[in-house]
Protein backbone atom coordinates (compact mmCIF):
# COMPACT_ATOMS: atom_id res chain seq x y z
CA UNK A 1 -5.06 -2.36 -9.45
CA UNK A 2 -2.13 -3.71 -8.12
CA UNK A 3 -1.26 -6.20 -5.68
CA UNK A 4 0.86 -5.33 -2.30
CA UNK A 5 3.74 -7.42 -3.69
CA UNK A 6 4.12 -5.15 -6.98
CA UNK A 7 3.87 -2.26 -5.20
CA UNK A 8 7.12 -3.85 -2.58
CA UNK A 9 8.64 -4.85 -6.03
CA UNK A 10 8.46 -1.31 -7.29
CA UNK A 11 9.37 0.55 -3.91
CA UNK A 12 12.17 -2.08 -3.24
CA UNK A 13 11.03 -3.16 0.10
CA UNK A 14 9.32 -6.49 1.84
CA UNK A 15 5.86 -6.92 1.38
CA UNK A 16 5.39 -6.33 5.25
CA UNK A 17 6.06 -2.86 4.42
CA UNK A 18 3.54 -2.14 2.12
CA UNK A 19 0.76 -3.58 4.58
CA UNK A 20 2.39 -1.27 7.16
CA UNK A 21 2.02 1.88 5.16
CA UNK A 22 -1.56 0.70 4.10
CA UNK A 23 -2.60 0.31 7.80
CA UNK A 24 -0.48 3.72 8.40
CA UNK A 25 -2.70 5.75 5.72
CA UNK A 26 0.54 6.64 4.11
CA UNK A 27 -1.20 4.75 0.93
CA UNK A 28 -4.39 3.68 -0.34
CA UNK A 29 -6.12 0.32 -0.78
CA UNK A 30 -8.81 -1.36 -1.78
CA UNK A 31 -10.55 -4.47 -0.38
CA UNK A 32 -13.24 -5.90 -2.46
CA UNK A 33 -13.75 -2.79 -4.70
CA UNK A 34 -13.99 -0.53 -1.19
CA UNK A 35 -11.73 1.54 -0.14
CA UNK A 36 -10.07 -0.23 2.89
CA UNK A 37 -9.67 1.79 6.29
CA UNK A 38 -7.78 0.56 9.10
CA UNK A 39 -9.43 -1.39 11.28
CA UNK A 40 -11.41 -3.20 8.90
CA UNK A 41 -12.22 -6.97 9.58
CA UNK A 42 -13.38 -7.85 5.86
CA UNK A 43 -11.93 -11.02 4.03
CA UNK A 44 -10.60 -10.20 0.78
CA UNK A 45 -7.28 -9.40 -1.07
CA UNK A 46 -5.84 -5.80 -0.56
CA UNK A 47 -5.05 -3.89 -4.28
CA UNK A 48 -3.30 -0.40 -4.18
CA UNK A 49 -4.35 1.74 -7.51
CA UNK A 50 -1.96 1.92 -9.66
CA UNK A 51 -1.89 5.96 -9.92
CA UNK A 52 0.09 5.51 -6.38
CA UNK A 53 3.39 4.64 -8.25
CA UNK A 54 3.63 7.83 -9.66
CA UNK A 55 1.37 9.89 -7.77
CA UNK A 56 2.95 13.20 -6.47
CA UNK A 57 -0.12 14.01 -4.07
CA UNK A 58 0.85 11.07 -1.72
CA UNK A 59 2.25 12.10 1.70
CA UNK A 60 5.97 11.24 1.66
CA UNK A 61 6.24 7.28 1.99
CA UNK A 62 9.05 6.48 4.67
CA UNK A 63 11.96 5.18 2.92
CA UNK A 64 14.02 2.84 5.37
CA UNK A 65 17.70 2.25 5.31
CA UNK A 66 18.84 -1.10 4.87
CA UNK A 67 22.28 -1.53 7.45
C-alpha cells in the first residue's frame, strides 16, 4: 500500500491532487484496511494499492497542464 504522497511523487503532481481523485472515484483507497468511499468521516491514514501505478483498468486519471 502506498501512501497519497508516493502516488503524487509517481504521477508528478501535488498531493492535493491525489486526495481529489480519491474523493472523485477516479482511484481507489483504503482507510484502515476498508475500502474508503467518499463521504466517509473515519480517522485514519488514506493508502492507494499499489496495482494503481500500473493498472490499465483505471478510468483515465486527469492529467493537468502546468502554465
Amino acid at each position: 500500500m502506498l501512501r497519497v504522497r508516493d502516488v503524487a511523487t509517481h504521477f508528478r503532481v501535488h498531493p492535493a491532487t491525489v486526495y481529489r481523485w480519491i474523493h472523485q472515484g477516479f482511484l481507489p483507497a483504503y482507510r484502515n484496511g476498508r475500502p474508503y468511499t467518499p463521504g466517509d468521516k473515519a480517522a485514519g491514514a488514506l493508502r492507494i494499492p499499489e496495482s494503481v501505478l500500473n493498472s490499465t483498468d483505471l478510468p483515465a486519471v486527469p492529467t493537468e497542464e502546468v502554465a
